[in-house]
C-alpha atoms as a PDB file:
ATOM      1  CA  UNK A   1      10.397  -2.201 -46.986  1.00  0.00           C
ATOM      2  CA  UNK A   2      10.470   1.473 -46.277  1.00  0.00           C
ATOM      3  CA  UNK A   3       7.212   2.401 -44.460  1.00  0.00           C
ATOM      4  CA  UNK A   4       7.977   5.116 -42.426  1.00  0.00           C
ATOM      5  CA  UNK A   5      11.054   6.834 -44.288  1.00  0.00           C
ATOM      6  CA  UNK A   6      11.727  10.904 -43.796  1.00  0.00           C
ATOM      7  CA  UNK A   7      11.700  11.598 -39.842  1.00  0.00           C
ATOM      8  CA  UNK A   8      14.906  10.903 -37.821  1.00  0.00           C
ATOM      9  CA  UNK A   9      15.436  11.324 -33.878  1.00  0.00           C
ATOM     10  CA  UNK A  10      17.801  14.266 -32.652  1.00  0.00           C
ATOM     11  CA  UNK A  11      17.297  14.125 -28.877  1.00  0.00           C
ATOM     12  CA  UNK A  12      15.489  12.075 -25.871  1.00  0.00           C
ATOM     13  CA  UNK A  13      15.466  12.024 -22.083  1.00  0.00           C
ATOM     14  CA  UNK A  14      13.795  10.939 -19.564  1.00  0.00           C
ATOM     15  CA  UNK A  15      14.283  12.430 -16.345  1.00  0.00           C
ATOM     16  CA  UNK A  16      12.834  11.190 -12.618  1.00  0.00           C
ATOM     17  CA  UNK A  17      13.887  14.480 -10.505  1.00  0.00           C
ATOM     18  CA  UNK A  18      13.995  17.307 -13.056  1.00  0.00           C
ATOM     19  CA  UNK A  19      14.875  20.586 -11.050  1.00  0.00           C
ATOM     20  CA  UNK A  20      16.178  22.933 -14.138  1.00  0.00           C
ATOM     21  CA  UNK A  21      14.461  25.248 -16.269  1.00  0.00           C
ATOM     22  CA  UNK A  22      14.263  25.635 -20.114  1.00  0.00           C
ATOM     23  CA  UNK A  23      14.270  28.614 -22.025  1.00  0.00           C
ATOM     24  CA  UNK A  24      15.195  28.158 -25.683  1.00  0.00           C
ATOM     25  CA  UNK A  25      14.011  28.515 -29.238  1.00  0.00           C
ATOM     26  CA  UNK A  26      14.012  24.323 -29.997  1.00  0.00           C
ATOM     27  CA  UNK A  27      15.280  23.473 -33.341  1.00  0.00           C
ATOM     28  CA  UNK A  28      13.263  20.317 -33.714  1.00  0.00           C
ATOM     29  CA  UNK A  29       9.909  18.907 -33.335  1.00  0.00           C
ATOM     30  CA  UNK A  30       9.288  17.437 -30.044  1.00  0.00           C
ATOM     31  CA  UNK A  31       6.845  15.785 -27.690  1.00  0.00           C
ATOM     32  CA  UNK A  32       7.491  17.199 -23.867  1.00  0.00           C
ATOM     33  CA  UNK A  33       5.837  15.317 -20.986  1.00  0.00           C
ATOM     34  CA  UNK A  34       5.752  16.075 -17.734  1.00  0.00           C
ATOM     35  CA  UNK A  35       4.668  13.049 -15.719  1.00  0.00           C
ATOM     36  CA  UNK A  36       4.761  14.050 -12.698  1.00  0.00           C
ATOM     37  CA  UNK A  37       5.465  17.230  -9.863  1.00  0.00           C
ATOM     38  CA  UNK A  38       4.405  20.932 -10.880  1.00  0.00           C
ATOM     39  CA  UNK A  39       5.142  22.359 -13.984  1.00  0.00           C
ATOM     40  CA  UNK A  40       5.297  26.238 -15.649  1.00  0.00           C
ATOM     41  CA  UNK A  41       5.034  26.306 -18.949  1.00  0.00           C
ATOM     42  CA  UNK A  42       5.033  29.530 -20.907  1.00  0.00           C
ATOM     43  CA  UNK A  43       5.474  30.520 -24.712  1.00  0.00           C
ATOM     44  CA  UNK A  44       7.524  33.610 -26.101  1.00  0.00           C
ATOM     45  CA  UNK A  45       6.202  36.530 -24.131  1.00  0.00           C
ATOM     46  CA  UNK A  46       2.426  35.027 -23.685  1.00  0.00           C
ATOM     47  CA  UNK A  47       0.631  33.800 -20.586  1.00  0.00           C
ATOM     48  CA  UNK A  48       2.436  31.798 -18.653  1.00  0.00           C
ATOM     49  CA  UNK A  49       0.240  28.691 -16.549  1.00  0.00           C
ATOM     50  CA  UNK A  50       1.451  26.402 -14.237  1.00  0.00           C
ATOM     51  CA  UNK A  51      -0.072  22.797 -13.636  1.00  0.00           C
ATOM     52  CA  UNK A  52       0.434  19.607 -11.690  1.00  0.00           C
ATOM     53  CA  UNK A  53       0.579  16.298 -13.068  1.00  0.00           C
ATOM     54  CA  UNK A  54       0.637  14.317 -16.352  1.00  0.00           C
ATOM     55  CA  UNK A  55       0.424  16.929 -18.613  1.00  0.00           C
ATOM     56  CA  UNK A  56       1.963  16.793 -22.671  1.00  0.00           C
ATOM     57  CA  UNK A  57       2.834  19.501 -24.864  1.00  0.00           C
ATOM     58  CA  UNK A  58       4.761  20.204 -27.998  1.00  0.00           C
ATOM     59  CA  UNK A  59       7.759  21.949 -28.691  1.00  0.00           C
ATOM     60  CA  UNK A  60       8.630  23.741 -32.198  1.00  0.00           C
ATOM     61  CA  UNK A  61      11.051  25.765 -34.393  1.00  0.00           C
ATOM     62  CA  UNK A  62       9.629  29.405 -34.509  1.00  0.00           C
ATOM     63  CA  UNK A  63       8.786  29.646 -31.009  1.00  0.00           C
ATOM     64  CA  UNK A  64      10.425  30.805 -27.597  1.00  0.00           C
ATOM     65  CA  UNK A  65      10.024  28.126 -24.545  1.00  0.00           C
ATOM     66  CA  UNK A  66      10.404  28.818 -21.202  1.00  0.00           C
ATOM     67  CA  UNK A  67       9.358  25.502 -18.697  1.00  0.00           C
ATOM     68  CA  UNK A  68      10.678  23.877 -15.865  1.00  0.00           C
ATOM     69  CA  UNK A  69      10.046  23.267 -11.912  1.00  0.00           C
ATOM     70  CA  UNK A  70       8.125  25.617  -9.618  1.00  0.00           C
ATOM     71  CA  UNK A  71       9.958  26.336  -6.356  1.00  0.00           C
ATOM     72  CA  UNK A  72      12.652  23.961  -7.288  1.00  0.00           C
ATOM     73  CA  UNK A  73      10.162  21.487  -6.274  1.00  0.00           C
ATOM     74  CA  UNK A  74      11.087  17.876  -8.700  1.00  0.00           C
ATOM     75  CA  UNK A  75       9.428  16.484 -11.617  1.00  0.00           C
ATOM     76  CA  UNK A  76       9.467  13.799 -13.509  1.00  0.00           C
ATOM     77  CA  UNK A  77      10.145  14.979 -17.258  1.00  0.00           C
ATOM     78  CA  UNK A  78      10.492  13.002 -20.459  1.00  0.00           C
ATOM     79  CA  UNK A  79      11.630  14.195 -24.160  1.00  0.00           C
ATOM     80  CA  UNK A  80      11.369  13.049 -27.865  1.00  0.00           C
ATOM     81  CA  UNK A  81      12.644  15.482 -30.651  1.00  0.00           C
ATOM     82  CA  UNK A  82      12.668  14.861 -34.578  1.00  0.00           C
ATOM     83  CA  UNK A  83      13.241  16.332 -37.683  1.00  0.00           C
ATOM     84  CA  UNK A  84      12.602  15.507 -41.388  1.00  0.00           C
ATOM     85  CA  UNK A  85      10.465  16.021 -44.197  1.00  0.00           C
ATOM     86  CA  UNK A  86       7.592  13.646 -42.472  1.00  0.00           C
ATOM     87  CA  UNK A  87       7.137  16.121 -40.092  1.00  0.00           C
ATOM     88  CA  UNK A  88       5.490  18.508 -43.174  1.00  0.00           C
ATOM     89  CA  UNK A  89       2.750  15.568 -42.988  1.00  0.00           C
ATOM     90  CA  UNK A  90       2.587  16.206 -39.320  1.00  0.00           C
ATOM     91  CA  UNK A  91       1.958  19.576 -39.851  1.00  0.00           C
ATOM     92  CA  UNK A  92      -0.450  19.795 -42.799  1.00  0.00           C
ATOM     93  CA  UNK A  93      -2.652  17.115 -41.539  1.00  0.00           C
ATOM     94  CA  UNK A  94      -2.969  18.947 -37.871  1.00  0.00           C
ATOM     95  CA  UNK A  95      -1.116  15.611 -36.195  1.00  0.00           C
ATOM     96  CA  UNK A  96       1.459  18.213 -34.958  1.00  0.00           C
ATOM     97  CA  UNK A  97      -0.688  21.335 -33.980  1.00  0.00           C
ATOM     98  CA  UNK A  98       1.564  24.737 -34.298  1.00  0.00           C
ATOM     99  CA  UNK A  99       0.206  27.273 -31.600  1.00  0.00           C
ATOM    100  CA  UNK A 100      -2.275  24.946 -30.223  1.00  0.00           C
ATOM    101  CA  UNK A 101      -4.640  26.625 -27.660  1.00  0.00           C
ATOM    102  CA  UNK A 102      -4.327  25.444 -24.939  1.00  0.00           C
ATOM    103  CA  UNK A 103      -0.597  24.352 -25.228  1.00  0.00           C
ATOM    104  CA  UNK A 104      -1.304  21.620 -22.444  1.00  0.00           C
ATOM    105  CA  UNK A 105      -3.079  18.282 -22.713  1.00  0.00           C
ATOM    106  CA  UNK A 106      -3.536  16.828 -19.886  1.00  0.00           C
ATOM    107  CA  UNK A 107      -3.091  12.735 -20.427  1.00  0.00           C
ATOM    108  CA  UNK A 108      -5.292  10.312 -18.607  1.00  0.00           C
ATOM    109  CA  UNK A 109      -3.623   7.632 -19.321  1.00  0.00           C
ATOM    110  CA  UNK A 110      -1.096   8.917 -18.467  1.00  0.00           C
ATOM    111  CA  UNK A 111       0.919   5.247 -17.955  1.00  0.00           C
ATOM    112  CA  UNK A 112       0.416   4.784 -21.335  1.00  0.00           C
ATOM    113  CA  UNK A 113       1.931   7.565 -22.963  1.00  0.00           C
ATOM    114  CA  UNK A 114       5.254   7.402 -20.521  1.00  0.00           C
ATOM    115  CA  UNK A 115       5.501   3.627 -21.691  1.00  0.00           C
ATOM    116  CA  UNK A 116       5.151   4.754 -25.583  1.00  0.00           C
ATOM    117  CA  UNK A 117       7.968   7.431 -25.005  1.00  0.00           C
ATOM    118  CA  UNK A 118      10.191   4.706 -23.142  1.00  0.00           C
ATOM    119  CA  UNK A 119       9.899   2.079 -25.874  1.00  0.00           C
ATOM    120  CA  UNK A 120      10.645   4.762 -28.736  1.00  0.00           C
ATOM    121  CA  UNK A 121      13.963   5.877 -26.520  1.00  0.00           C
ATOM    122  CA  UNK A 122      14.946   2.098 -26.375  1.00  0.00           C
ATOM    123  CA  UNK A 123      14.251   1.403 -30.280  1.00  0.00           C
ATOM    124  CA  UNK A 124      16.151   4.740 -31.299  1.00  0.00           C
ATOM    125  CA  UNK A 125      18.791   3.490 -29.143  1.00  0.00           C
ATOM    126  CA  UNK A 126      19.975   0.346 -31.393  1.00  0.00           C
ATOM    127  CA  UNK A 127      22.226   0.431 -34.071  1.00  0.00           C
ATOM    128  CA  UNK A 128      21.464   1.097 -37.145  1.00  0.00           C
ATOM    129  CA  UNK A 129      18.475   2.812 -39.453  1.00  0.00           C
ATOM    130  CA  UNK A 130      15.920   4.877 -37.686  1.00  0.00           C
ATOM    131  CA  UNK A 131      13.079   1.217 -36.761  1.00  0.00           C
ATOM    132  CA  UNK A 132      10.160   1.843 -38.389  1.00  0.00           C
ATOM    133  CA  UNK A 133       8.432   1.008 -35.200  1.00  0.00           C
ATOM    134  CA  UNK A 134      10.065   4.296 -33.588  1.00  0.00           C
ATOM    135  CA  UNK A 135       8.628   6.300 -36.254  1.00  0.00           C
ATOM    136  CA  UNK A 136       5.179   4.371 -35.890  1.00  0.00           C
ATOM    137  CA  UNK A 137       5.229   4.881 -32.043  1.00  0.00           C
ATOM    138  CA  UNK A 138       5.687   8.566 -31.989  1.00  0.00           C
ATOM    139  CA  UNK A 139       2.777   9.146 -34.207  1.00  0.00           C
ATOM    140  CA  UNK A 140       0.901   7.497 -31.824  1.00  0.00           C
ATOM    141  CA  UNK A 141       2.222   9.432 -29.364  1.00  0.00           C
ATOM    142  CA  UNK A 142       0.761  12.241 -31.361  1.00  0.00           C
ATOM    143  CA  UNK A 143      -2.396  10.896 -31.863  1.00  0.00           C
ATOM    144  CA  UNK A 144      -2.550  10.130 -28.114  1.00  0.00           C
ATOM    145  CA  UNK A 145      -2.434  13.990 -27.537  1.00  0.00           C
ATOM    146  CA  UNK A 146      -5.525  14.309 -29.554  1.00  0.00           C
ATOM    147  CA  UNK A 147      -7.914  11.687 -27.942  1.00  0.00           C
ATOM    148  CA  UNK A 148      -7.036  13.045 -25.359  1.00  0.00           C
ATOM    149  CA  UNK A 149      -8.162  16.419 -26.150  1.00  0.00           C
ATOM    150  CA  UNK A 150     -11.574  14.833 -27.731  1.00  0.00           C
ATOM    151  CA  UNK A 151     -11.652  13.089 -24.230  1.00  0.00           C
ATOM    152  CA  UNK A 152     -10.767  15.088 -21.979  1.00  0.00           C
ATOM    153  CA  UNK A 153     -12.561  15.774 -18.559  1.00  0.00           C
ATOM    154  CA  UNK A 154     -14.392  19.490 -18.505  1.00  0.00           C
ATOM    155  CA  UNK A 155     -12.868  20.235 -15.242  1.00  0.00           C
ATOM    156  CA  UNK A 156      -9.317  18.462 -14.864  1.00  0.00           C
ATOM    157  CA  UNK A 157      -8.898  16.838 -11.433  1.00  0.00           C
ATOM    158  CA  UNK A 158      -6.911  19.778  -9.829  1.00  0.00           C
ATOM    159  CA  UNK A 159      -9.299  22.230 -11.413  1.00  0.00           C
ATOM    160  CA  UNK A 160     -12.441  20.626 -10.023  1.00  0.00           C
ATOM    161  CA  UNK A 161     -10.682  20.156  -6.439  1.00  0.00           C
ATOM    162  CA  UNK A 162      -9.393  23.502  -6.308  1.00  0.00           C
ATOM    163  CA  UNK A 163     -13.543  24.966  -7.264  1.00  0.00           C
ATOM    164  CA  UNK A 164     -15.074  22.559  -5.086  1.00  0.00           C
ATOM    165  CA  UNK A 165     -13.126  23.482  -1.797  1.00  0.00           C
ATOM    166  CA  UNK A 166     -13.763  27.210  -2.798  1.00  0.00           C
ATOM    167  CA  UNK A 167     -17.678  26.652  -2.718  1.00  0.00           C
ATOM    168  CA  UNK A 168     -17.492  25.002   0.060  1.00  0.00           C
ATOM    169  CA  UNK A 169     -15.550  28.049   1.489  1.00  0.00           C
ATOM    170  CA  UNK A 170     -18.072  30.386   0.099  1.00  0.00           C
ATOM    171  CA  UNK A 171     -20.797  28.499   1.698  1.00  0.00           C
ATOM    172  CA  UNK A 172     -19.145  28.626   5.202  1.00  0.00           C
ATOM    173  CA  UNK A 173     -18.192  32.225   4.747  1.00  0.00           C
ATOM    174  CA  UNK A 174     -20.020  34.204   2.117  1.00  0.00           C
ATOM    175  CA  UNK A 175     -20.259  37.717   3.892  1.00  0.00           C
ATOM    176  CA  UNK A 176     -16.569  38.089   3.069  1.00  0.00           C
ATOM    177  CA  UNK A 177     -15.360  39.720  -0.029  1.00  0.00           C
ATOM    178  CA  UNK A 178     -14.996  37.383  -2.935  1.00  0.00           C
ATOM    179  CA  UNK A 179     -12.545  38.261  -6.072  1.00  0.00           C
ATOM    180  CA  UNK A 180     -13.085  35.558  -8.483  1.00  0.00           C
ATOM    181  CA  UNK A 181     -10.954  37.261 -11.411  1.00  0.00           C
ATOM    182  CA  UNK A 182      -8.224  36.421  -8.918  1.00  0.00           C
ATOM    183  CA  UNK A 183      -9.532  33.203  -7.967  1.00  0.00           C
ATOM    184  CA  UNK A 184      -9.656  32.264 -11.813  1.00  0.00           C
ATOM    185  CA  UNK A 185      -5.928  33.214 -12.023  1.00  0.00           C
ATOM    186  CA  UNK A 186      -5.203  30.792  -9.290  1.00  0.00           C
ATOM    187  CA  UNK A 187      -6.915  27.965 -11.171  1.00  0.00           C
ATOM    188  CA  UNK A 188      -4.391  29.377 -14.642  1.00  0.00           C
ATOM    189  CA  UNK A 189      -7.608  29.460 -16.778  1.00  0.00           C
ATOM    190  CA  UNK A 190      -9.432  32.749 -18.306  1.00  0.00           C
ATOM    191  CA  UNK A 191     -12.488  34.194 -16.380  1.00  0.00           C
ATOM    192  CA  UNK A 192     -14.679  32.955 -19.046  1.00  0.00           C
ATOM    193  CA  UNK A 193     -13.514  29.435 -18.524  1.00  0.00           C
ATOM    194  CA  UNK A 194     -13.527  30.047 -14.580  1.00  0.00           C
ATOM    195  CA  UNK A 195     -17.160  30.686 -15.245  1.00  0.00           C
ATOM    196  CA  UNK A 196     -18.069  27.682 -16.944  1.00  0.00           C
ATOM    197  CA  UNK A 197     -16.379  25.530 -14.474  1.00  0.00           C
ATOM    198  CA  UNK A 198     -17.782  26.604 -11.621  1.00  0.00           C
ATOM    199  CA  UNK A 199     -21.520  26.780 -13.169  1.00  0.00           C
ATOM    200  CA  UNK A 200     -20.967  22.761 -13.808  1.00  0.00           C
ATOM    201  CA  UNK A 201     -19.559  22.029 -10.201  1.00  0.00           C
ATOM    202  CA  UNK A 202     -22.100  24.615  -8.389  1.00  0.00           C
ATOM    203  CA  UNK A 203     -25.104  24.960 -10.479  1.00  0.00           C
ATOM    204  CA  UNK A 204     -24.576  28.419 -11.002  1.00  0.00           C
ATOM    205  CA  UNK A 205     -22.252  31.241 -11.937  1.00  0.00           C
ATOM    206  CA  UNK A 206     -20.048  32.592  -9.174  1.00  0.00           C
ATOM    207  CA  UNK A 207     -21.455  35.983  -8.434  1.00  0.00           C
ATOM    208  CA  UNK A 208     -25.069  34.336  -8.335  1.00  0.00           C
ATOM    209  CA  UNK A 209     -23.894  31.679  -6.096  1.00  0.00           C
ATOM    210  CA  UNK A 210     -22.720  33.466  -4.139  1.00  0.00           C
ATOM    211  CA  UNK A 211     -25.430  36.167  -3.840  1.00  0.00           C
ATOM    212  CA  UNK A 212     -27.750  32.826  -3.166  1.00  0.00           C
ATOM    213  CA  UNK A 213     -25.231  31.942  -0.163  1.00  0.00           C
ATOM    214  CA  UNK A 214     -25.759  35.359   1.498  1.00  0.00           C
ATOM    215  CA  UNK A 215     -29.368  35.278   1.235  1.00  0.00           C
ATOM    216  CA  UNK A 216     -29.108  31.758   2.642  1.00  0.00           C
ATOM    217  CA  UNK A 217     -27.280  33.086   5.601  1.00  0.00           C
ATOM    218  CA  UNK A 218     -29.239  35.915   6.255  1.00  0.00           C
ATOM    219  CA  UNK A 219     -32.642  33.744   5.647  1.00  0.00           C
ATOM    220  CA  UNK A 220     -31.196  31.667   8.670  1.00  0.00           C
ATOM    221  CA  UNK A 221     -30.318  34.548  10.980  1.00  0.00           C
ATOM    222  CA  UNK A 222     -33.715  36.015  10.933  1.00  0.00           C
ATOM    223  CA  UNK A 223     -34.761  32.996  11.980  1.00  0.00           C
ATOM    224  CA  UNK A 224     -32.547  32.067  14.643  1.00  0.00           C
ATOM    225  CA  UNK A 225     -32.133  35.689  15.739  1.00  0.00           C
ATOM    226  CA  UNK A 226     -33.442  38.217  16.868  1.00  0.00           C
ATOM    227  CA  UNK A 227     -30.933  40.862  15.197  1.00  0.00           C
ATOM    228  CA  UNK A 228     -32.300  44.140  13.308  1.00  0.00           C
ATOM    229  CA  UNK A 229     -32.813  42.996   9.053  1.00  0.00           C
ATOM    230  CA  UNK A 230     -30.514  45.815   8.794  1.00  0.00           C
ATOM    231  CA  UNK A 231     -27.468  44.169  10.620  1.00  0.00           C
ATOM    232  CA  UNK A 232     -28.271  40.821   9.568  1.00  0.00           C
ATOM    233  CA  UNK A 233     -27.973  42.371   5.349  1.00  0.00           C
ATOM    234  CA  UNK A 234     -24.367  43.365   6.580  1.00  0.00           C
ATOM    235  CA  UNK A 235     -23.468  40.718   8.169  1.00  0.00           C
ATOM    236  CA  UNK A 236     -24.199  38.373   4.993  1.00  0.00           C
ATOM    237  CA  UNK A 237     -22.457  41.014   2.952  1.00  0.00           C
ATOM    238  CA  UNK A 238     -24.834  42.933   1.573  1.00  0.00           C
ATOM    239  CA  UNK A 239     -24.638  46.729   2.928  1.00  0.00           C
ATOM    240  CA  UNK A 240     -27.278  48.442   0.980  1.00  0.00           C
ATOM    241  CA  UNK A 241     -30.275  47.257   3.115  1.00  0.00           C
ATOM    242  CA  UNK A 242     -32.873  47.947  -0.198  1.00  0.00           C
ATOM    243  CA  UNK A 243     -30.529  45.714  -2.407  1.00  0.00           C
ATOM    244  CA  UNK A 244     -30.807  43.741   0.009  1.00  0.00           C
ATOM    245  CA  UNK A 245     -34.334  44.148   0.336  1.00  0.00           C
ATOM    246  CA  UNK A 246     -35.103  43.474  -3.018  1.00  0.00           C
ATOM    247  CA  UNK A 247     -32.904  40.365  -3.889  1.00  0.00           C
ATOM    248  CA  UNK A 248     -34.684  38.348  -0.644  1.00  0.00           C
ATOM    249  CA  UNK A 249     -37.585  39.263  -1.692  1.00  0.00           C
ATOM    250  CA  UNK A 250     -36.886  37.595  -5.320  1.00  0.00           C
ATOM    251  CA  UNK A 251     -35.758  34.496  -3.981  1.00  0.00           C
ATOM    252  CA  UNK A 252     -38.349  33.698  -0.986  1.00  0.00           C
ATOM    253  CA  UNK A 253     -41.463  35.608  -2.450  1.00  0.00           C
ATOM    254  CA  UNK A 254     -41.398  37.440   0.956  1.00  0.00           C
ATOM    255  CA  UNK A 255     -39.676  40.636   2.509  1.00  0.00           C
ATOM    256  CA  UNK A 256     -37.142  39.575   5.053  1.00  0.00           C
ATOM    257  CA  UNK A 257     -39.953  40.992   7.848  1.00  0.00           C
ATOM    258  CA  UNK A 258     -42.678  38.593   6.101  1.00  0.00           C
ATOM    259  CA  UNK A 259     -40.349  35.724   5.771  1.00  0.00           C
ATOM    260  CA  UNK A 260     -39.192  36.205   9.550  1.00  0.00           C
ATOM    261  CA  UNK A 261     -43.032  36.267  11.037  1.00  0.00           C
ATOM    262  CA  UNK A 262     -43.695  33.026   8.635  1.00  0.00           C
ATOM    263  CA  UNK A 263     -41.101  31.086  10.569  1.00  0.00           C
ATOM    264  CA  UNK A 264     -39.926  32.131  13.916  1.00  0.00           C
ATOM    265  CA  UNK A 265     -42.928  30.618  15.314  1.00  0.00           C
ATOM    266  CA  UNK A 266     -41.516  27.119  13.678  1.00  0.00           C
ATOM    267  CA  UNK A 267     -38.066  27.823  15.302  1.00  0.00           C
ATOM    268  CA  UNK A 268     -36.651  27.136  18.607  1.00  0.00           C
ATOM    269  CA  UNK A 269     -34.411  30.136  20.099  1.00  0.00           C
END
């Protein structure tokens, strides 16, 4: 019986040290997977990110692609293109997003999805028809790619690492001079998105964290020094001494004078 008649297989690959880089207009439909090693990924002239790890994304007629290694530095990349009239079914159902935003998914199960790409390379491999498995298999592959975006972690693991070491940084030294537009293009993600990631690993936004750090550090100095407010405001990072001033006096209910005569006497020098 003919269940899964109108797609066909053009190319496949799999590749364990993938060094090159890509940069054509595909003339098929096809499911790219990076398993592995650090990626770049960008899409005719638009923004161009760069990840590490299992990470899936589609490939289309219509469409400039430009992906491959960073640094010459290996990965592990595997392929499955098609073409056909099922893919209109793909398409007008959503199964095969055009222009999907983000173009990256990144796949938890990442096993799983390599082991579904394997087994459709081996069916498409013996002679004959195209199996009806093959054809079954890559939809799933498909539908993989959206649980996984239903599923998906709010901060992916490299994300969340890379935000956690920089509050901890922050905490350790917040006097310094903090550029978090930058720091958002280092994590490949808008500064909207930055925000929201950082709010759910810190508790806050950025720029109120780390105004809360500096007070922190000054709140500590006037305890455990004897240092002019005015030098201990500048050495947290905050110059204007009333700014200063006023912000302490929003978080502590005290002026940093006040707040120092409350607790020196608790404090050992």
């Amino acid at each position: 019986m003919d269940y899964f008649s109108g797609l066909n297989f053009s190319l496949t690959g799999s590749t364990a040290r993938h060094v090159d880089h890509v940069h054509n207009e595909p003339l098929y439909y096809g499911v790219q997977f990076n398993y592995h090693g650090p990626l770049r990924l960008q899409i005719n002239t638009g923004r161009e990110y760069r990840v590490e790890g299992p990470y899936a994304f589609l490939t289309h007629p219509g469409a400039v692609f430009q992906y491959g290694a960073i640094n010459g530095v290996p990965r592990h990349h595997n392929f499955i293109c098609t073409y056909g009239k099922r893919i209109e079914h793909y398409l007008q159902s959503g199964l095969f997003p055009l222009n999907a935003d983000p173009p990256l998914v990144y796949m938890r199960n990442a096993d799983k999805f390599l082991r579904t790409m394997l087994t459709i390379m081996e069916l498409i491999r013996l002679p004959g028809t195209v199996s009806p498995r093959a054809v079954l298999l890559f939809e799933d592959l498909l539908l993989q790619m959206h649980e996984a975006l239903r599923t998906e972690p709010k901060n992916p693991p490299w994300q969340a690492t890379y935000i956690t070491g920089l509050i901890e940084r922050i905490s350790a030294h917040p006097e310094e001079v903090w550029d978090f537009q930058a720091e958002a293009a280092r994590c490949h993600v808008t500064s909207t998105h930055f925000r929201r990631i950082f709010k759910e690993l810190a508790g806050m936004p950025p720029q109120q964290f780390l105004i809360h750090s500096r007070l922190q550090k000054a709140a500590k100095e006037l305890i455990y020094t004897q240092e002019p407010v005015k030098t201990i405001a500048v050495r947290a990072g905050l110059e204007n001494p009333f700014y200063f001033s006023r912000l302490f006096r929003q978080k502590y209910q005290a002026s940093p004078i006040q707040y120092r005569r409350e607790f020196t006497s608790k404090a050992f020098f």
